[in-house]
N, C-alpha and C. Protein backbone atom coordinates (compact mmCIF):
# COMPACT_ATOMS: atom_id res chain seq x y z
N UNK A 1 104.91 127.10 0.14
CA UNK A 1 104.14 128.01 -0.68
C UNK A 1 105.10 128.79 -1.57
N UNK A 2 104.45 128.91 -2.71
CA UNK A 2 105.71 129.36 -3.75
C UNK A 2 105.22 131.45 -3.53
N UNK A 3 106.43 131.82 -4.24
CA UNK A 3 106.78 132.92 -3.80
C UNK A 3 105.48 133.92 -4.69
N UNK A 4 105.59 133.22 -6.16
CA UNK A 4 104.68 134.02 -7.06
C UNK A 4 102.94 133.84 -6.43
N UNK A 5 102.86 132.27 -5.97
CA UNK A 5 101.19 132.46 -5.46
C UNK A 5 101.28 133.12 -4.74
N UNK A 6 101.61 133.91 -3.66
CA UNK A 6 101.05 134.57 -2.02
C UNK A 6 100.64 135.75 -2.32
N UNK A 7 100.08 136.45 -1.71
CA UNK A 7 99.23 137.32 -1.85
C UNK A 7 99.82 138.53 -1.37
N UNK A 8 99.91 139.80 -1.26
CA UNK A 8 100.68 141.30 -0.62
C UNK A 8 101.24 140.64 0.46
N UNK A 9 99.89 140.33 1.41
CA UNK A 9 99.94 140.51 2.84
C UNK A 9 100.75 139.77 3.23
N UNK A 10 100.91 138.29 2.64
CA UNK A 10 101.91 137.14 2.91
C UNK A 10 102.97 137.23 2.84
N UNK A 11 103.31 138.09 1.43
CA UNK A 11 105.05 138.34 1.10
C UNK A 11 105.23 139.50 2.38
N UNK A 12 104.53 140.61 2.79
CA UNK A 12 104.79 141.14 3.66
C UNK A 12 105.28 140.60 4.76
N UNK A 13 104.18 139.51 5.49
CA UNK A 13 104.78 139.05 6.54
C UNK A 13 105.76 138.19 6.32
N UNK A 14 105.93 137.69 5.29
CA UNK A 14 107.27 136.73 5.20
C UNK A 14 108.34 137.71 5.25
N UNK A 15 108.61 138.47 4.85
CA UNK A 15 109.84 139.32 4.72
C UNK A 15 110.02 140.24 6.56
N UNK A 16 108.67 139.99 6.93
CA UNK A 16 108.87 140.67 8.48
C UNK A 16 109.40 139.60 9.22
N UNK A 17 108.94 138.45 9.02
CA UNK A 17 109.83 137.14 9.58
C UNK A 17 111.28 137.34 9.09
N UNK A 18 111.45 137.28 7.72
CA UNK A 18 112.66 137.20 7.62
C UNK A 18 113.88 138.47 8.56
N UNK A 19 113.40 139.65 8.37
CA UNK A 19 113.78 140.49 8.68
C UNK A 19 114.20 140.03 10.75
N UNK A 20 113.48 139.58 10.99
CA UNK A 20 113.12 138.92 12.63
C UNK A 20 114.29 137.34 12.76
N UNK A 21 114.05 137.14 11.98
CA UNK A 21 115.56 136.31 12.09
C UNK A 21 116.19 136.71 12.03
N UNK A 22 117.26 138.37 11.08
CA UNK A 22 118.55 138.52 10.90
C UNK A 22 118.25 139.09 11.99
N UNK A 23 117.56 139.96 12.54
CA UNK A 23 117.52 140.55 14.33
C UNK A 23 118.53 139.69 15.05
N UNK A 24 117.69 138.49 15.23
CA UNK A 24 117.94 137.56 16.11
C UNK A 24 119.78 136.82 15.75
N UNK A 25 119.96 136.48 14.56
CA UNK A 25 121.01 136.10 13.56
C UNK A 25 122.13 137.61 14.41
N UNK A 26 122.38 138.55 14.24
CA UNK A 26 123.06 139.50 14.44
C UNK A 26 123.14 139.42 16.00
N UNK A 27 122.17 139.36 17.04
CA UNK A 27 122.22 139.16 18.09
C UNK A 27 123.14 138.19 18.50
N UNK A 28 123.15 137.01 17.77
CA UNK A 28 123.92 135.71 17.90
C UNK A 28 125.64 136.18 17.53
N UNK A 29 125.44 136.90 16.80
CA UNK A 29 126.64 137.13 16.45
C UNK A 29 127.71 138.23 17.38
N UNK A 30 126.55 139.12 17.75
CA UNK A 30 127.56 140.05 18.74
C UNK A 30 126.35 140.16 19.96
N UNK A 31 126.50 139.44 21.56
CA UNK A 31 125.63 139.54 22.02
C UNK A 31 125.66 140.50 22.84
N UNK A 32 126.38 141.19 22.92
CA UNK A 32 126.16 142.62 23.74
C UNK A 32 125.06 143.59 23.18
N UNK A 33 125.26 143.51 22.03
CA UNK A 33 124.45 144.77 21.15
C UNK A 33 123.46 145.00 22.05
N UNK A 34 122.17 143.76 22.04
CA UNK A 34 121.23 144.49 22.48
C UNK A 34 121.37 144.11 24.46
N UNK A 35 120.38 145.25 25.20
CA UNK A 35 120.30 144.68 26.32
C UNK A 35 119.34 143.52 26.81
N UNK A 36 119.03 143.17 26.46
CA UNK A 36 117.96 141.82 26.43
C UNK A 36 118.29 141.57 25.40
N UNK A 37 118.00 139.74 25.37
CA UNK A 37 118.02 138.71 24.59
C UNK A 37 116.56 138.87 23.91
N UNK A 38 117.17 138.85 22.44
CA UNK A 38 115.89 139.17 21.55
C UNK A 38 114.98 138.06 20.99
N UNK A 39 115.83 136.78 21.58
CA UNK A 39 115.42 135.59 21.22
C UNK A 39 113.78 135.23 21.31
N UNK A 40 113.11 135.37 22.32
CA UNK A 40 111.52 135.08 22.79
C UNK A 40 110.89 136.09 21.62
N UNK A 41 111.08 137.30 21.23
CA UNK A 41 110.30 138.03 20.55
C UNK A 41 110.45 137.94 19.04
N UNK A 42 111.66 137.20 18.78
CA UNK A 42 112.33 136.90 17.32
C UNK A 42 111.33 135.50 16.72
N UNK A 43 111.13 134.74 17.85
CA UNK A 43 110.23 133.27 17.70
C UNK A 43 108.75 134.03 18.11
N UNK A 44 108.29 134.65 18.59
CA UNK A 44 106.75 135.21 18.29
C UNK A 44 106.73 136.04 17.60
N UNK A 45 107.36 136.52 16.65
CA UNK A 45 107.19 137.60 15.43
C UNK A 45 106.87 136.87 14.56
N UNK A 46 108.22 135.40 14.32
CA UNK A 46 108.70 134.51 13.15
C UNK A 46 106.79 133.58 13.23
N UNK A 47 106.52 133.40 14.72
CA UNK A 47 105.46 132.35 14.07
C UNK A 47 104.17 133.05 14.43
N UNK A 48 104.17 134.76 14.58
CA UNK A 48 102.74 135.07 14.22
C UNK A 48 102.56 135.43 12.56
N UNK A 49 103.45 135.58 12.07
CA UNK A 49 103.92 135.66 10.66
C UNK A 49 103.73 134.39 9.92
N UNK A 50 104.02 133.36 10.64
CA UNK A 50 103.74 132.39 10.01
C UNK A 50 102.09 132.14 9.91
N UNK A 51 101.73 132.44 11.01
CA UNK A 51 99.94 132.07 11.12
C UNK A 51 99.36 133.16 10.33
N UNK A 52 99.68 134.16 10.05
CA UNK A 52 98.88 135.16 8.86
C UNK A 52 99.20 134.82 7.71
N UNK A 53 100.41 133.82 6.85
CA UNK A 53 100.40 133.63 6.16
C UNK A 53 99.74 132.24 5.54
N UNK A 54 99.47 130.93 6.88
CA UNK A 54 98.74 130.01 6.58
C UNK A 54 97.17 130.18 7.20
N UNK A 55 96.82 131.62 7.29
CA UNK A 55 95.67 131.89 7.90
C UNK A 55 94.18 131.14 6.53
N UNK A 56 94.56 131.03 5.46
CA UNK A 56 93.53 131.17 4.67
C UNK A 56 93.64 129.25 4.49
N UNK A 57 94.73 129.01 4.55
CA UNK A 57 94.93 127.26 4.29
C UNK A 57 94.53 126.64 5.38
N UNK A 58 94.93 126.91 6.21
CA UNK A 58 94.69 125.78 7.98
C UNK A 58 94.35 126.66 9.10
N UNK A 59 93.07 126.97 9.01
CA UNK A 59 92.63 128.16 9.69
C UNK A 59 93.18 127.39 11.53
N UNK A 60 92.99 126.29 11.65
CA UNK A 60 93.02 125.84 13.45
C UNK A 60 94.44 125.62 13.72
N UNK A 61 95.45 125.82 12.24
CA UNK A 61 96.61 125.77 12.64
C UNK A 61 97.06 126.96 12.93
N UNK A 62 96.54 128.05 11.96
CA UNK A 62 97.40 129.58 12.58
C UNK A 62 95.89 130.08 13.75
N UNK A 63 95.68 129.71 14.39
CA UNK A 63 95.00 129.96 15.61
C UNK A 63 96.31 129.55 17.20
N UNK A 64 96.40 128.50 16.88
CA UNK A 64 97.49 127.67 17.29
C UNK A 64 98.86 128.64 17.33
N UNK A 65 99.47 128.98 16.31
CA UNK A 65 100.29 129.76 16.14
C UNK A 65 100.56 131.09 16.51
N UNK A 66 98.93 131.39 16.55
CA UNK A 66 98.82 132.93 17.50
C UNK A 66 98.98 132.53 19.02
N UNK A 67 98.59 131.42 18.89
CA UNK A 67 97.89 131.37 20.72
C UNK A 67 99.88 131.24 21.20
N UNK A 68 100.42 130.12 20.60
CA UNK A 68 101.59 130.15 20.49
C UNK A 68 103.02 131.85 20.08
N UNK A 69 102.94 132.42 19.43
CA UNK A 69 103.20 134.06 20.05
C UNK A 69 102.90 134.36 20.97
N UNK A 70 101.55 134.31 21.09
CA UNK A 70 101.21 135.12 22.71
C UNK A 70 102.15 134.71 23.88
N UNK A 71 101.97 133.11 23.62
CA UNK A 71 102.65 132.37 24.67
C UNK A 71 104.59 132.95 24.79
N UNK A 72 104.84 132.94 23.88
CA UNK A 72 106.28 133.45 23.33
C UNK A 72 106.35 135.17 24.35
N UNK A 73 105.70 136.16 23.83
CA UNK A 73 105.47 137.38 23.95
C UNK A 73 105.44 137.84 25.83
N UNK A 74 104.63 136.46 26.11
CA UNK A 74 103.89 136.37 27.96
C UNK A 74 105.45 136.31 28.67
N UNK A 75 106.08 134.80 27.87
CA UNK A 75 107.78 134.14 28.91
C UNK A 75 108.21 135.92 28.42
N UNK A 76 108.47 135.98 27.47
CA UNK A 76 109.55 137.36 27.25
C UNK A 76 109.08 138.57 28.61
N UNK A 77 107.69 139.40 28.60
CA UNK A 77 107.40 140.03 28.92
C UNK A 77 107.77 140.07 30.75
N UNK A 78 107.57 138.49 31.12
CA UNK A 78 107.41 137.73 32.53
C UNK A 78 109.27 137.69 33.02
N UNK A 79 109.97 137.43 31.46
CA UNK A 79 111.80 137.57 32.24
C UNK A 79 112.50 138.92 32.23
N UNK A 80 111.57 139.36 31.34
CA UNK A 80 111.53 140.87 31.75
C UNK A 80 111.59 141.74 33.32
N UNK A 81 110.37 141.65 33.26
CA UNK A 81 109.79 142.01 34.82
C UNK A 81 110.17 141.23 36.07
N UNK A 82 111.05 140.10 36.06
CA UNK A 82 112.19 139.32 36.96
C UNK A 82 113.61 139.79 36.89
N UNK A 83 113.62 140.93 36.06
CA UNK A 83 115.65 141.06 35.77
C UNK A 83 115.28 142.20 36.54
């Protein structure tokens, strides 16, 4: 999808994805920084972002993509509450 068609909401969430990778990108780079691995929440940010932005094109694909965050959000929350 080109940059000039998308709509507010899209460039928004694209840039919150983007922003959710250098998280993750910086994490990689010095892994002490944070105390948990930001990895699980960096991949359900990146692809609920993705499903609001293909929400209007492939509605059963960003359904998928949410259900998929959640799933992301559940492992994070679940290795959480095991450390």
């Amino acid at each position: 999808m080109k940059w000039k068609n998308m709509s507010l909401s899209q460039k928004i969430f694209t840039v919150i994805a983007g922003l959710a990778v250098v998280v993750w990108l910086i994490c990689k780079v010095k892994p002490t920084l944070f105390p948990v691995d930001p990895t699980y929440p960096a991949i359900a940010v990146v692809t609920f972002c993705e499903a609001v932005v293909c929400w209007k094109d492939n509605r059963k694909w960003a359904y998928l993509l949410i259900a998929s965050a959640v799933i992301c959000i559940a492992s994070f929350l679940l290795g959480l509450m095991l450390l």
